[in-house]
C-alpha atoms as a PDB file:
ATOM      1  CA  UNK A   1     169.683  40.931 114.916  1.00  0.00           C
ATOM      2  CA  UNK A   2     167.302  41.841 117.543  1.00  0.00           C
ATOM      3  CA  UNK A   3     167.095  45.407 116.142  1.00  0.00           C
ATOM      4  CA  UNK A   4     166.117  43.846 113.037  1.00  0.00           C
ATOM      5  CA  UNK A   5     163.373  41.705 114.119  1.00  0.00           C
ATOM      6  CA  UNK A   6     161.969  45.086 116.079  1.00  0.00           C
ATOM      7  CA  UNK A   7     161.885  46.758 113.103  1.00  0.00           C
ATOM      8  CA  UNK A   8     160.645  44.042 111.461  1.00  0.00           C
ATOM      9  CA  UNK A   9     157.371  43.559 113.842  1.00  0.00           C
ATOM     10  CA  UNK A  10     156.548  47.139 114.002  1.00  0.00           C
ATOM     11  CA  UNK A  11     156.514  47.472 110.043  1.00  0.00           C
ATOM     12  CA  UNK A  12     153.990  44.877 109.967  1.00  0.00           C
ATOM     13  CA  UNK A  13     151.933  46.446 112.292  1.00  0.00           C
ATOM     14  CA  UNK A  14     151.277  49.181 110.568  1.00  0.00           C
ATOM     15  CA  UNK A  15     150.995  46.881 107.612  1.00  0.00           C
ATOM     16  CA  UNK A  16     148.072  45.196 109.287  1.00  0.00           C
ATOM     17  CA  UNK A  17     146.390  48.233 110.109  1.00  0.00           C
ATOM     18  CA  UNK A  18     146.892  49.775 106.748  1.00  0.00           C
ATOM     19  CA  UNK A  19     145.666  46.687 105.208  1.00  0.00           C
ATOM     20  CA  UNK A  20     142.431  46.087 107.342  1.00  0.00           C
ATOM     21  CA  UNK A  21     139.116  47.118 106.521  1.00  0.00           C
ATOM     22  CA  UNK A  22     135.525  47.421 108.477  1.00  0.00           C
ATOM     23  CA  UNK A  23     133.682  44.401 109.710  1.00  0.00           C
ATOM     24  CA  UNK A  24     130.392  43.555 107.455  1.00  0.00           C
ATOM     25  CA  UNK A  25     128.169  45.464 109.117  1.00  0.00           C
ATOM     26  CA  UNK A  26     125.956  47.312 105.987  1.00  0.00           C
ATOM     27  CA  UNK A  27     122.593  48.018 106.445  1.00  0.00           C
ATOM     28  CA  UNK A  28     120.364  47.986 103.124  1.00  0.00           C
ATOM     29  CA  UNK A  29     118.454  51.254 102.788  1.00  0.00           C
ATOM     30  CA  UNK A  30     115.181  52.275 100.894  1.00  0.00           C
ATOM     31  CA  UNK A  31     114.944  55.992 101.309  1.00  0.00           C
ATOM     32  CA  UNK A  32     116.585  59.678 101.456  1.00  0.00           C
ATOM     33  CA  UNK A  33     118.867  59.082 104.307  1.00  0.00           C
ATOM     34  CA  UNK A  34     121.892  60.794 103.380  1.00  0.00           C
ATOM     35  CA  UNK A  35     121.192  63.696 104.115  1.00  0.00           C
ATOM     36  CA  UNK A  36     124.998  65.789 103.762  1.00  0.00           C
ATOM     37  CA  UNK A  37     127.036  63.719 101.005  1.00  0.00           C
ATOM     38  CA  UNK A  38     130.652  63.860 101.187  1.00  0.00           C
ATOM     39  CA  UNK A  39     130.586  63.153  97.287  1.00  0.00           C
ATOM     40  CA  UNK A  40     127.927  63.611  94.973  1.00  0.00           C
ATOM     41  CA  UNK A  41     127.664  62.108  91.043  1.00  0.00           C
ATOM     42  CA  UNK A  42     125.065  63.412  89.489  1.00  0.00           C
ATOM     43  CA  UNK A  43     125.666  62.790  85.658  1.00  0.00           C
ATOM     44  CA  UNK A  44     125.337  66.612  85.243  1.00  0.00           C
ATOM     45  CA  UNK A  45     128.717  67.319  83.361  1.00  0.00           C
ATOM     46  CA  UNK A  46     127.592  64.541  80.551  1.00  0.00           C
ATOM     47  CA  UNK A  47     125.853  65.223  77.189  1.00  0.00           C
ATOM     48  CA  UNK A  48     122.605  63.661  76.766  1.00  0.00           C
ATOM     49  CA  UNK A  49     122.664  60.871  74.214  1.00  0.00           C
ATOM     50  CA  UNK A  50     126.385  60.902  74.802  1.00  0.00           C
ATOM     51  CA  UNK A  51     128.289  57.687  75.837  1.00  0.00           C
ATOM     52  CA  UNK A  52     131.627  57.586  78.114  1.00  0.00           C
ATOM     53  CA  UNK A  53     135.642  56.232  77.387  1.00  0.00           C
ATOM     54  CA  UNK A  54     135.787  52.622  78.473  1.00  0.00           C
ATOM     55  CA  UNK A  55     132.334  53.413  79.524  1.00  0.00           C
ATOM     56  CA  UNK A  56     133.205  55.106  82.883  1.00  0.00           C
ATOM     57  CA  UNK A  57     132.019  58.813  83.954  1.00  0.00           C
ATOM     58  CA  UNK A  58     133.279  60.361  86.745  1.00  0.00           C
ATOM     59  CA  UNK A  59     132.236  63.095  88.672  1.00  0.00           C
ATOM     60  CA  UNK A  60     132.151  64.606  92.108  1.00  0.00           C
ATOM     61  CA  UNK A  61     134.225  62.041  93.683  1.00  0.00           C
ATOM     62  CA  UNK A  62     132.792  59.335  92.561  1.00  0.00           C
ATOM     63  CA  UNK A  63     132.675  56.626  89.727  1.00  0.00           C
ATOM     64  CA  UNK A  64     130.577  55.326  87.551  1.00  0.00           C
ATOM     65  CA  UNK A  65     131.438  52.650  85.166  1.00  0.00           C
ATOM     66  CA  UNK A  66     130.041  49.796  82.446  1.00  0.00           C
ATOM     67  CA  UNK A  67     133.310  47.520  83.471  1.00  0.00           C
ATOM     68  CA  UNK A  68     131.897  44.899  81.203  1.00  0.00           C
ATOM     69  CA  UNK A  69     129.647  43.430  78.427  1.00  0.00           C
ATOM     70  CA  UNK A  70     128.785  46.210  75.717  1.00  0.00           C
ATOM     71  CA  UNK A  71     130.333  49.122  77.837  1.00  0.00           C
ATOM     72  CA  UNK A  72     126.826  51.083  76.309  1.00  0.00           C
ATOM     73  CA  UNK A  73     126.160  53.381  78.991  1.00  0.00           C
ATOM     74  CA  UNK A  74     124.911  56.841  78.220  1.00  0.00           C
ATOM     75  CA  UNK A  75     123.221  59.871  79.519  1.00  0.00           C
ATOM     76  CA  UNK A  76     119.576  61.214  79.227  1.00  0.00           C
ATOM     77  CA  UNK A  77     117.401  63.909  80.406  1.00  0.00           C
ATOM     78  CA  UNK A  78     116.020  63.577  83.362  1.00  0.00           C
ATOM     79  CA  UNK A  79     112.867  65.060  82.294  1.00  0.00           C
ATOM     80  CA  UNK A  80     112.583  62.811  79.783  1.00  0.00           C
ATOM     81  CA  UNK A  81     108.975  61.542  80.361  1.00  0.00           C
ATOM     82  CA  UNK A  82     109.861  57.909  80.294  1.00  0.00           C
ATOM     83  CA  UNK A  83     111.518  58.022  83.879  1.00  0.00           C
ATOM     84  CA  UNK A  84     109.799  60.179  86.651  1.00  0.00           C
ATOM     85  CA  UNK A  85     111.111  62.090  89.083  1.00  0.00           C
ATOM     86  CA  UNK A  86     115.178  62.019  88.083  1.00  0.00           C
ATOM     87  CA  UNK A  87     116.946  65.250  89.851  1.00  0.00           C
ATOM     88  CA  UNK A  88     118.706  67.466  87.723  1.00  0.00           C
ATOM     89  CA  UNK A  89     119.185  67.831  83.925  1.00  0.00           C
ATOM     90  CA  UNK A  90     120.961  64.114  83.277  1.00  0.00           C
ATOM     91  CA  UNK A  91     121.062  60.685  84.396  1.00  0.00           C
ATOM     92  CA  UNK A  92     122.482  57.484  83.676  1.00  0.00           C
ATOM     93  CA  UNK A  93     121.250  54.809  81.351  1.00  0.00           C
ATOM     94  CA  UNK A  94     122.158  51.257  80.736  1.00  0.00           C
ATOM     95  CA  UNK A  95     120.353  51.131  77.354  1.00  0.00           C
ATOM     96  CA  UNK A  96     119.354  47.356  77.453  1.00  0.00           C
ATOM     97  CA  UNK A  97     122.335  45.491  76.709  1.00  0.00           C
ATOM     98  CA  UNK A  98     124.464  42.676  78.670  1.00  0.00           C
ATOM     99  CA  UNK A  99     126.542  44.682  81.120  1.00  0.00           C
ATOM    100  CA  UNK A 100     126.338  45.922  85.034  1.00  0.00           C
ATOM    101  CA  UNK A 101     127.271  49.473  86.598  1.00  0.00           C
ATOM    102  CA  UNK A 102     130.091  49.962  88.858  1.00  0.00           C
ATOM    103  CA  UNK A 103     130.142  52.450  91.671  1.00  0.00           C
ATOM    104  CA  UNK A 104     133.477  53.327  93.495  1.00  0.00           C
ATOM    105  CA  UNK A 105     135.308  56.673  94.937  1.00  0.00           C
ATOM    106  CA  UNK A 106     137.143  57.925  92.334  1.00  0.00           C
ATOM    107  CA  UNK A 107     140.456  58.318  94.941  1.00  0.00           C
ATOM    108  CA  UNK A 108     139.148  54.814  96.609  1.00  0.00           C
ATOM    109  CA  UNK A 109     138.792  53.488  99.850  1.00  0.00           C
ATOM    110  CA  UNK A 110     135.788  52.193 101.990  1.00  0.00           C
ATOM    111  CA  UNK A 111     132.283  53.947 101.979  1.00  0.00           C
ATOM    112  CA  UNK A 112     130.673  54.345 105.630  1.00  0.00           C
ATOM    113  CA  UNK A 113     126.935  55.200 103.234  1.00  0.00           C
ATOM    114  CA  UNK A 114     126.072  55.094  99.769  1.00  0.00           C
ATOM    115  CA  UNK A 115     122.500  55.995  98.135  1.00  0.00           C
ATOM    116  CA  UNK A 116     121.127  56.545  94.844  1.00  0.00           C
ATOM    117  CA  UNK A 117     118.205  57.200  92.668  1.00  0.00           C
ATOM    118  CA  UNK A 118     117.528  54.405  90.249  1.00  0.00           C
ATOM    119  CA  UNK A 119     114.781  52.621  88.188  1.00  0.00           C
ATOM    120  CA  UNK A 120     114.141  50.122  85.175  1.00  0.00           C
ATOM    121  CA  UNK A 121     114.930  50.520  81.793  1.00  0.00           C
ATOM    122  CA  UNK A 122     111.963  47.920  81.093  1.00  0.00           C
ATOM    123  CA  UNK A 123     109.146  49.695  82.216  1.00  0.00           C
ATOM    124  CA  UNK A 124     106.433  49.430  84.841  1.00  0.00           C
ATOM    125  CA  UNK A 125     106.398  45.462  85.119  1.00  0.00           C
ATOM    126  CA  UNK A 126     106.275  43.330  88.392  1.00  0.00           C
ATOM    127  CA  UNK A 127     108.901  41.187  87.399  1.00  0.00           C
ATOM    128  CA  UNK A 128     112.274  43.780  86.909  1.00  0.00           C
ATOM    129  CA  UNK A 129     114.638  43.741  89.671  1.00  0.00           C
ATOM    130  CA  UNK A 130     117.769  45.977  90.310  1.00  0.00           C
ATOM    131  CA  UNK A 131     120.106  43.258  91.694  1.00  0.00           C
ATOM    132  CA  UNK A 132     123.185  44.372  93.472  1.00  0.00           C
ATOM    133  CA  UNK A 133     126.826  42.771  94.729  1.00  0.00           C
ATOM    134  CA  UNK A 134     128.934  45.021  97.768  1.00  0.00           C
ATOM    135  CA  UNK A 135     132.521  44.092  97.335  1.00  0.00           C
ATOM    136  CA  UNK A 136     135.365  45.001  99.817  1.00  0.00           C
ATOM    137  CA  UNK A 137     138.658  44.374  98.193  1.00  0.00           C
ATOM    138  CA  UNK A 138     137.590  42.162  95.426  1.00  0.00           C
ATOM    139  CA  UNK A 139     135.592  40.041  97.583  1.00  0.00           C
ATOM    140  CA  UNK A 140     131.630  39.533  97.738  1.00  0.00           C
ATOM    141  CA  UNK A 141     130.185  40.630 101.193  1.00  0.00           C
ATOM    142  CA  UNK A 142     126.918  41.429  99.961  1.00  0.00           C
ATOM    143  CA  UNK A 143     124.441  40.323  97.432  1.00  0.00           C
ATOM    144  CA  UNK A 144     120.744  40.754  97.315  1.00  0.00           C
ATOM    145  CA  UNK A 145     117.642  42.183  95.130  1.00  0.00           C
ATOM    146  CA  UNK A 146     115.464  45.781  94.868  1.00  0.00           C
ATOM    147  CA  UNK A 147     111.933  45.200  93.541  1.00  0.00           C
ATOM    148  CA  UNK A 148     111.498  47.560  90.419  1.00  0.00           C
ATOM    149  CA  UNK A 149     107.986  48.993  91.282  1.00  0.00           C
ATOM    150  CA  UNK A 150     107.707  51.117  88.556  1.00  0.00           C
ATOM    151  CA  UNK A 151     109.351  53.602  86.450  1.00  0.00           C
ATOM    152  CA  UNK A 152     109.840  56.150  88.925  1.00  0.00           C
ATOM    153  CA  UNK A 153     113.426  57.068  90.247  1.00  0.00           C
ATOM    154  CA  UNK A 154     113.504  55.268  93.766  1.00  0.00           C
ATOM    155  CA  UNK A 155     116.265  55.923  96.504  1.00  0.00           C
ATOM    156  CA  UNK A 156     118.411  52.593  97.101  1.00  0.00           C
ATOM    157  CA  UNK A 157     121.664  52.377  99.554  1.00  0.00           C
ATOM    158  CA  UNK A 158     123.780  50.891 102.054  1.00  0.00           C
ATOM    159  CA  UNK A 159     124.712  52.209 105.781  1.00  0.00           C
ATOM    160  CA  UNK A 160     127.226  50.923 108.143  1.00  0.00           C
ATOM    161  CA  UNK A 161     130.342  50.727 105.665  1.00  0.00           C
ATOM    162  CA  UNK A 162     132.699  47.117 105.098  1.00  0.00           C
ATOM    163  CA  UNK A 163     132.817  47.529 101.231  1.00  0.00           C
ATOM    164  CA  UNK A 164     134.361  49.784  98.639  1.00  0.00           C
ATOM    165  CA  UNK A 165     132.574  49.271  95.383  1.00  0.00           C
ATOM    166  CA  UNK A 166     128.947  48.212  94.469  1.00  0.00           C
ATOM    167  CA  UNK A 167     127.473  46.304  91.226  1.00  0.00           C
ATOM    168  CA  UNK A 168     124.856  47.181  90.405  1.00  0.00           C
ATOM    169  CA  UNK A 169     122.152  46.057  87.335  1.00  0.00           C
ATOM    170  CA  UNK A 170     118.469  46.297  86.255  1.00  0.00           C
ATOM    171  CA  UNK A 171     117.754  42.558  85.218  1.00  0.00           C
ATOM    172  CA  UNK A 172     114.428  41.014  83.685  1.00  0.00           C
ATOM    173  CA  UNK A 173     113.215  38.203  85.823  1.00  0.00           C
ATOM    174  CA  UNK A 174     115.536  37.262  88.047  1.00  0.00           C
ATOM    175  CA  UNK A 175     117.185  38.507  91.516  1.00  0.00           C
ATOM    176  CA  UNK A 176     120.345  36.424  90.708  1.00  0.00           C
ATOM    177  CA  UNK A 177     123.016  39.410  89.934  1.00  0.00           C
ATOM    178  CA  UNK A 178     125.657  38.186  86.840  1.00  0.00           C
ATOM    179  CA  UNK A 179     127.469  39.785  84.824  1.00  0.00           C
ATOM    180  CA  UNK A 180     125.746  38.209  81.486  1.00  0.00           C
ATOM    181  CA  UNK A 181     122.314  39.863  82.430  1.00  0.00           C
ATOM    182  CA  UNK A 182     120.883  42.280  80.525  1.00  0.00           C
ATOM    183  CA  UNK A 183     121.214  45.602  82.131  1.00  0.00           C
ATOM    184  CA  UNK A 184     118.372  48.428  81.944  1.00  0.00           C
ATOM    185  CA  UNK A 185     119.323  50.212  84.807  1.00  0.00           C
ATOM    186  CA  UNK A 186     118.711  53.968  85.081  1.00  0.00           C
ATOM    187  CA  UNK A 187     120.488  55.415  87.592  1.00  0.00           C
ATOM    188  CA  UNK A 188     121.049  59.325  89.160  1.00  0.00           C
ATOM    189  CA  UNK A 189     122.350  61.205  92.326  1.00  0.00           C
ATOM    190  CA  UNK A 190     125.027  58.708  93.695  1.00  0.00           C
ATOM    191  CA  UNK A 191     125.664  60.518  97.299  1.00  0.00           C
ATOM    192  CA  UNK A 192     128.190  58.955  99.352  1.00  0.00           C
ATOM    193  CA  UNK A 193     130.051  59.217 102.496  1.00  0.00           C
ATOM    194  CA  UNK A 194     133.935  58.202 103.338  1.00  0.00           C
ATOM    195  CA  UNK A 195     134.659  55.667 105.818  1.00  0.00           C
ATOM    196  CA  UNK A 196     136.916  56.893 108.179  1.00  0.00           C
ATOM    197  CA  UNK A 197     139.255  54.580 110.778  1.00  0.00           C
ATOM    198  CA  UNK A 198     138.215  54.482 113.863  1.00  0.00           C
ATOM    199  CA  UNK A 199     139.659  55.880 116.722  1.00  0.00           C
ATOM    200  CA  UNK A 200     141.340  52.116 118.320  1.00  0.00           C
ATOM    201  CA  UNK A 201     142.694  52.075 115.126  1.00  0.00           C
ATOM    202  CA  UNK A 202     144.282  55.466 114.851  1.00  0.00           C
ATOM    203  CA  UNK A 203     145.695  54.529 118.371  1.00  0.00           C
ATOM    204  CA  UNK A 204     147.243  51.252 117.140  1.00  0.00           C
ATOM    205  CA  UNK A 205     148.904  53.039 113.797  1.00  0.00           C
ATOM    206  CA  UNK A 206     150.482  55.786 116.207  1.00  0.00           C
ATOM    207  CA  UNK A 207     151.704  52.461 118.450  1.00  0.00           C
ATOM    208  CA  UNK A 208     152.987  51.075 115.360  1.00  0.00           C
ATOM    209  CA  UNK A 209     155.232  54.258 114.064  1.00  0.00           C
ATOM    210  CA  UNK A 210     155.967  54.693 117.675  1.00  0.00           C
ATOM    211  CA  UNK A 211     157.731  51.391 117.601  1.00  0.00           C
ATOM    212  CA  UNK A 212     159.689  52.079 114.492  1.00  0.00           C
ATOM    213  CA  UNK A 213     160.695  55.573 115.913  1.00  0.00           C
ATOM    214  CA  UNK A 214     162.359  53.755 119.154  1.00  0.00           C
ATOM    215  CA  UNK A 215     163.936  51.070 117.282  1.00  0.00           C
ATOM    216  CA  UNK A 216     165.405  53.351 115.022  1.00  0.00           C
ATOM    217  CA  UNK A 217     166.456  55.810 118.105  1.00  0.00           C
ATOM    218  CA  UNK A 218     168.331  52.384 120.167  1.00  0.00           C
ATOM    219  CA  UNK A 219     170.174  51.358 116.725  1.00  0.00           C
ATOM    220  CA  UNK A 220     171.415  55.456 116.714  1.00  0.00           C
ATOM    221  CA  UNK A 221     172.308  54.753 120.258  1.00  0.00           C
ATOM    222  CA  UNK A 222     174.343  51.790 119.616  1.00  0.00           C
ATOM    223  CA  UNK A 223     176.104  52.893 117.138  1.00  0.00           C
ATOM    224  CA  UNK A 224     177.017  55.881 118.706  1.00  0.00           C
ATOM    225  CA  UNK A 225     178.580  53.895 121.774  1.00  0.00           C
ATOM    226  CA  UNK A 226     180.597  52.402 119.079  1.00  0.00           C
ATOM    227  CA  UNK A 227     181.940  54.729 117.971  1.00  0.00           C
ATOM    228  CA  UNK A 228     183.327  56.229 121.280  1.00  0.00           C
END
């Protein structure tokens, strides 16, 4: 019995570990600050004019994806003169209708950064925000609001990890992000970093096998002594 309840403890410390995430600690950022991505989506593998299966495109570790509403987005040039200063050939487009953008790693887990290019759909007016929701595990942690200040390609991001997915939409007169906006969001260069445990709780997972591996090694015992 006791050797069950040992076993029993140790198993859910690892299961606590495994299951816990970073404290909310993201810091919202307004320029170039990543400056070596671990991933990089830069919409270059798309067709321009082309749209995406269940409206998801995924490249370079990371994804990209319409989740709901008309699932419309599709690719552009970037040197298409109606948004400045895109990088590369392509970039993303939300084309107007009701819908957001979803941005996760395509193997998942936590990001530590995340930045990106992005810019209105609606043109150069005062009054076209890119609203945004952080989510860690299904749960809000973040919310908040980018003035649109034109239709250049601006960088937009988040330091400090604590979530694993961003929504993200270009909405017309309001910084209130929902899902039944309209959505002109262009959007290019996703760069991201991994969060990565820290070191108290690599030390608390190897406590936590270590457990199982001595519990394991007294039953052996035990049941050797029985048997002699």
């Amino acid at each position: 019995m006791k050797t069950s309840l040992g076993y029993l403890f140790s198993f859910a410390v690892v299961l606590e570990i495994f299951s816990s995430h970073p404290s909310l600690a993201y810091t919202v950022e307004t320029s170039n600050f990543i400056a070596s991505p671990t991933y990089f989506n830069g919409f270059e593998g798309t067709t321009p004019g082309s749209t995406f299966s269940n409206g998801k495109y995924s490249e370079g570790g990371i994804d990209v994806q319409q989740p709901a509403g008309n699932r419309n987005g599709i690719t552009g040039l970037a040197s298409f003169n109606y948004f400045l200063n895109g990088q590369g050939n392509n970039f993303w487009y939300g084309y107007g209708w009701v819908g957001y953008e979803s941005i996760t790693l395509t193997g998942g887990g936590d990001f530590s950064s995340l930045q990106f290019l992005a810019t209105s759909g609606y043109g150069a007016a005062p009054n076209f925000y890119i609203n945004y929701e952080l989510l860690e595990q299904g749960t809000i942690v973040g919310t908040g609001s980018f003035a649109s200040p034109d239709q250049s390609f601006h960088y937009y991001g988040f330091s400090g990890g604590g979530f694993d997915q961003v929504l993200i939409q270009n909405s017309p007169n309001t910084t209130t992000f929902a899902p039944t906006n309209i959505d002109g969001l262009a959007l290019d260069s996703v760069a991201a970093i991994a969060a990565v445990p820290e070191p108290s709780t690599w030390a608390m997972m190897i406590l936590g096998f270590a457990g199982i591996g001595f519990m394991a090694y007294r039953r052996r015992n035990t049941a050797m002594l029985r048997v002699a």
